[in-house]
PDB file of N, CA and C in Angstrom:
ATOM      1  N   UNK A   1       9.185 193.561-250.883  1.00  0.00           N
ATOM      2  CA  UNK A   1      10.443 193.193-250.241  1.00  0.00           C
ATOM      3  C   UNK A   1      10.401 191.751-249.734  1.00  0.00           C
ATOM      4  N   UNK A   2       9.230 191.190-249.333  1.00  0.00           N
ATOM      5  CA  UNK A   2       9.591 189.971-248.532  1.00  0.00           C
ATOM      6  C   UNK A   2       9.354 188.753-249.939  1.00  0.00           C
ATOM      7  N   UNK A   3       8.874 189.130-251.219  1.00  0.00           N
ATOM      8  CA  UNK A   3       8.744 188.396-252.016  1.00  0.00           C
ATOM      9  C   UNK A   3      10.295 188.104-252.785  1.00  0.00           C
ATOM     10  N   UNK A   4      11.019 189.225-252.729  1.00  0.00           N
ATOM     11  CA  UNK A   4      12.394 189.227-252.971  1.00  0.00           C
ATOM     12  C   UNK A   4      12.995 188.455-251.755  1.00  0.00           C
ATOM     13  N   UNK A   5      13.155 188.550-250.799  1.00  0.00           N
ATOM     14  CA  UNK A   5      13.429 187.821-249.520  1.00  0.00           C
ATOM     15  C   UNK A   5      13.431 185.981-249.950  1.00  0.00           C
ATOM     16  N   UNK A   6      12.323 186.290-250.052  1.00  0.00           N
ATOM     17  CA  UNK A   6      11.709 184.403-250.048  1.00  0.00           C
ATOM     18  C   UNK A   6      12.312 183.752-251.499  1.00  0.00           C
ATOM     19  N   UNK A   7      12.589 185.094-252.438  1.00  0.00           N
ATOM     20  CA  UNK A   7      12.985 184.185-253.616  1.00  0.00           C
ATOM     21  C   UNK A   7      14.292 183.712-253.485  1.00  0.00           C
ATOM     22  N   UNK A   8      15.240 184.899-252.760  1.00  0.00           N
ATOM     23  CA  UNK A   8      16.773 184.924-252.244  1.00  0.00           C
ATOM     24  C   UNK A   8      16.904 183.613-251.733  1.00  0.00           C
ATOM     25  N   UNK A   9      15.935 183.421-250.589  1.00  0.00           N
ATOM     26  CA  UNK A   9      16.198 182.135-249.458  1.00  0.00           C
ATOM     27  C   UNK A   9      16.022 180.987-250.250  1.00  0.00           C
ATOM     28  N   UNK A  10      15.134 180.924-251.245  1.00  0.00           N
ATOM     29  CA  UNK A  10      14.762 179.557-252.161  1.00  0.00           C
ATOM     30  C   UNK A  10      16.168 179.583-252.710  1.00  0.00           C
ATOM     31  N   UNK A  11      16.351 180.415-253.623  1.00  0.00           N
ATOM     32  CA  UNK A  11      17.123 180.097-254.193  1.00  0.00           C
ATOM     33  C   UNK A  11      18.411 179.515-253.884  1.00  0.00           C
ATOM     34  N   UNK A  12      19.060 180.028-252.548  1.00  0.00           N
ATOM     35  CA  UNK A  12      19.975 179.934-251.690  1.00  0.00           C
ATOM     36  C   UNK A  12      20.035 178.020-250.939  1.00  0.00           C
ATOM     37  N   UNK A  13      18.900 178.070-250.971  1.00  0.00           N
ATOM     38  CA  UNK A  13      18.478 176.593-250.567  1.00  0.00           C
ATOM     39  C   UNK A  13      18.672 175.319-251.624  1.00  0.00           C
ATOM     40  N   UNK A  14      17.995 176.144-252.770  1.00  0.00           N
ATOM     41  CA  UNK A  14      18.465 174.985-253.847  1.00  0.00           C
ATOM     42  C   UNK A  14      19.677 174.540-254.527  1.00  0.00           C
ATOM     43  N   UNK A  15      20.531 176.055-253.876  1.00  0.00           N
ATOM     44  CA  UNK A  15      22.040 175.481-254.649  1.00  0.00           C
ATOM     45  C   UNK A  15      22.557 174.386-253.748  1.00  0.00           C
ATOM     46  N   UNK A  16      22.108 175.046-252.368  1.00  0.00           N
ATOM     47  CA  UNK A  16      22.856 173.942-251.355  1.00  0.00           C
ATOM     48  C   UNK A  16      22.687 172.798-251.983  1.00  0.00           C
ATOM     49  N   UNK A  17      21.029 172.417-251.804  1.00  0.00           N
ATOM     50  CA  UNK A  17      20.723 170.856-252.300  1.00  0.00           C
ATOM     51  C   UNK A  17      21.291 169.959-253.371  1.00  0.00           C
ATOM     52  N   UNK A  18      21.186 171.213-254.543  1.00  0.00           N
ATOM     53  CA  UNK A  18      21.651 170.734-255.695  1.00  0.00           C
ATOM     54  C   UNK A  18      23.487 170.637-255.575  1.00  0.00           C
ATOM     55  N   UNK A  19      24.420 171.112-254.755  1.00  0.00           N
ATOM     56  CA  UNK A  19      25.737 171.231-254.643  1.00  0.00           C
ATOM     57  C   UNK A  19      26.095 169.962-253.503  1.00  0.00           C
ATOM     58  N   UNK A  20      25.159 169.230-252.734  1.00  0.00           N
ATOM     59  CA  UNK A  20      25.270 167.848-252.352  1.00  0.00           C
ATOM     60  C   UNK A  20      25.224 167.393-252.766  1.00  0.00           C
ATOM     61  N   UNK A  21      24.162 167.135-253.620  1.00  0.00           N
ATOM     62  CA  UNK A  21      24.037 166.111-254.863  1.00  0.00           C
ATOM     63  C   UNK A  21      24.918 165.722-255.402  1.00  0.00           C
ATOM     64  N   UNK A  22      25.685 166.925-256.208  1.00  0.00           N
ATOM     65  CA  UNK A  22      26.895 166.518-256.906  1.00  0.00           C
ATOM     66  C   UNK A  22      27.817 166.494-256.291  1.00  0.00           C
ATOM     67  N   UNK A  23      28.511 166.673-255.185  1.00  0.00           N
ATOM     68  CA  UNK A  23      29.058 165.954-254.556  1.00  0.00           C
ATOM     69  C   UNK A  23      29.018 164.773-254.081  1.00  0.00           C
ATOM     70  N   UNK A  24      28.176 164.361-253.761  1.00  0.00           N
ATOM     71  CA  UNK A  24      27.307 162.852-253.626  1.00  0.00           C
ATOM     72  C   UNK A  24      28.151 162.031-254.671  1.00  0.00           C
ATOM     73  N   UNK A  25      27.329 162.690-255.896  1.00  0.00           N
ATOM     74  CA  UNK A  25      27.757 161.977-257.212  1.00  0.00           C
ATOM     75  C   UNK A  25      29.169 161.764-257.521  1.00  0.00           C
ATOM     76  N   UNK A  26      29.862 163.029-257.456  1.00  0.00           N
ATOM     77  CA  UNK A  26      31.596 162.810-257.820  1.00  0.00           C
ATOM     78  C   UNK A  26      32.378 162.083-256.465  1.00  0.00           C
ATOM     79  N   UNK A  27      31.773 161.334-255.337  1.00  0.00           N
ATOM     80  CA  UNK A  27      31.899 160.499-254.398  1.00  0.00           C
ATOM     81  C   UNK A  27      32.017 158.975-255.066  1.00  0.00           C
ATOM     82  N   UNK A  28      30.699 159.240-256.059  1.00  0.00           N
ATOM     83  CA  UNK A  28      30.518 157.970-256.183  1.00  0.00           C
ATOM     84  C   UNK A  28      31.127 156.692-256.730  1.00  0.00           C
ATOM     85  N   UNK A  29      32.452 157.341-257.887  1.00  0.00           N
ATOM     86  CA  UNK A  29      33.546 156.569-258.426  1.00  0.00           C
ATOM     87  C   UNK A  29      34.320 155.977-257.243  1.00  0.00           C
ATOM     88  N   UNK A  30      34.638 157.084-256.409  1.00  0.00           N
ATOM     89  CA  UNK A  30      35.812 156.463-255.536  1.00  0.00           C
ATOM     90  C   UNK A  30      34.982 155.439-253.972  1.00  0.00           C
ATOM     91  N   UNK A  31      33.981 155.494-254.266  1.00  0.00           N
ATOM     92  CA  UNK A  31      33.115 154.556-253.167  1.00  0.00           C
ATOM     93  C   UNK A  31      32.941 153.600-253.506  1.00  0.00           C
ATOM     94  N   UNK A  32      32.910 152.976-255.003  1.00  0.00           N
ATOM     95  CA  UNK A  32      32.782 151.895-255.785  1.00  0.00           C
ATOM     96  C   UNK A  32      33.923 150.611-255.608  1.00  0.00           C
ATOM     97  N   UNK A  33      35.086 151.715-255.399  1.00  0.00           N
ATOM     98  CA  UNK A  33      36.299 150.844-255.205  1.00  0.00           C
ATOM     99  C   UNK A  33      36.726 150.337-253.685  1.00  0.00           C
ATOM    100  N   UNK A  34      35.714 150.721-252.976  1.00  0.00           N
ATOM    101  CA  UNK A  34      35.872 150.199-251.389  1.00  0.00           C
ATOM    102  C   UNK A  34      36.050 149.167-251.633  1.00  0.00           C
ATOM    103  N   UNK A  35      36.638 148.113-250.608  1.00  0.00           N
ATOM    104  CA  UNK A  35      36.359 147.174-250.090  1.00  0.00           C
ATOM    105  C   UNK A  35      35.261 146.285-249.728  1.00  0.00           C
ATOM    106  N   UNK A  36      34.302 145.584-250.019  1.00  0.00           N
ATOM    107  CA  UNK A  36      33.448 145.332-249.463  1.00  0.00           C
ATOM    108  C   UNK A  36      32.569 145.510-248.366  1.00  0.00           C
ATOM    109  N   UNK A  37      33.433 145.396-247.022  1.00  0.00           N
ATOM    110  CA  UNK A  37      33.326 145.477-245.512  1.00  0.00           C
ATOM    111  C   UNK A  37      32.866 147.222-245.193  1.00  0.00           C
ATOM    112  N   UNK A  38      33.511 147.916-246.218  1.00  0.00           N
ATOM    113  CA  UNK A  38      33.484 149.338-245.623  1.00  0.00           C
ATOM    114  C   UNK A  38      32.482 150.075-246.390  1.00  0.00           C
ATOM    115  N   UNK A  39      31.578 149.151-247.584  1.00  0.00           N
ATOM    116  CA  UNK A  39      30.890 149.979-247.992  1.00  0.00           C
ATOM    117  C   UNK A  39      29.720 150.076-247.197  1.00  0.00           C
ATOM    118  N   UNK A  40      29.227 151.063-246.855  1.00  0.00           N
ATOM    119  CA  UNK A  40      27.725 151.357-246.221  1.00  0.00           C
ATOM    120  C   UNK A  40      26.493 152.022-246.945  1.00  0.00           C
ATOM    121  N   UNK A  41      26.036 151.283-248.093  1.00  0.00           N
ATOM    122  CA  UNK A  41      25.529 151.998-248.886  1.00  0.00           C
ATOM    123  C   UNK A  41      23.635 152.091-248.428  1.00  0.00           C
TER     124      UNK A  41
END
């Protein structure tokens, strides 16, 4: 049971990570077109 547990929680963890990411990424067109002043990269 706790090996099922720990795989649940990994797994659960990596979508997060991996579902910032690409958000990150599909950010990244419309961050390009800032202004200079406002980019904080």
């Amino acid at each position: 049971m706790l090996v099922r547990t720990w795989r649940f929680v990994t797994i659960l963890l990596s979508a997060l990570v991996t579902g910032m990411a690409f958000c990150h990424a599909l950010e990244l067109p419309a961050k390009t077109q800032y202004s200079a002043s406002l980019r904080k990269y």
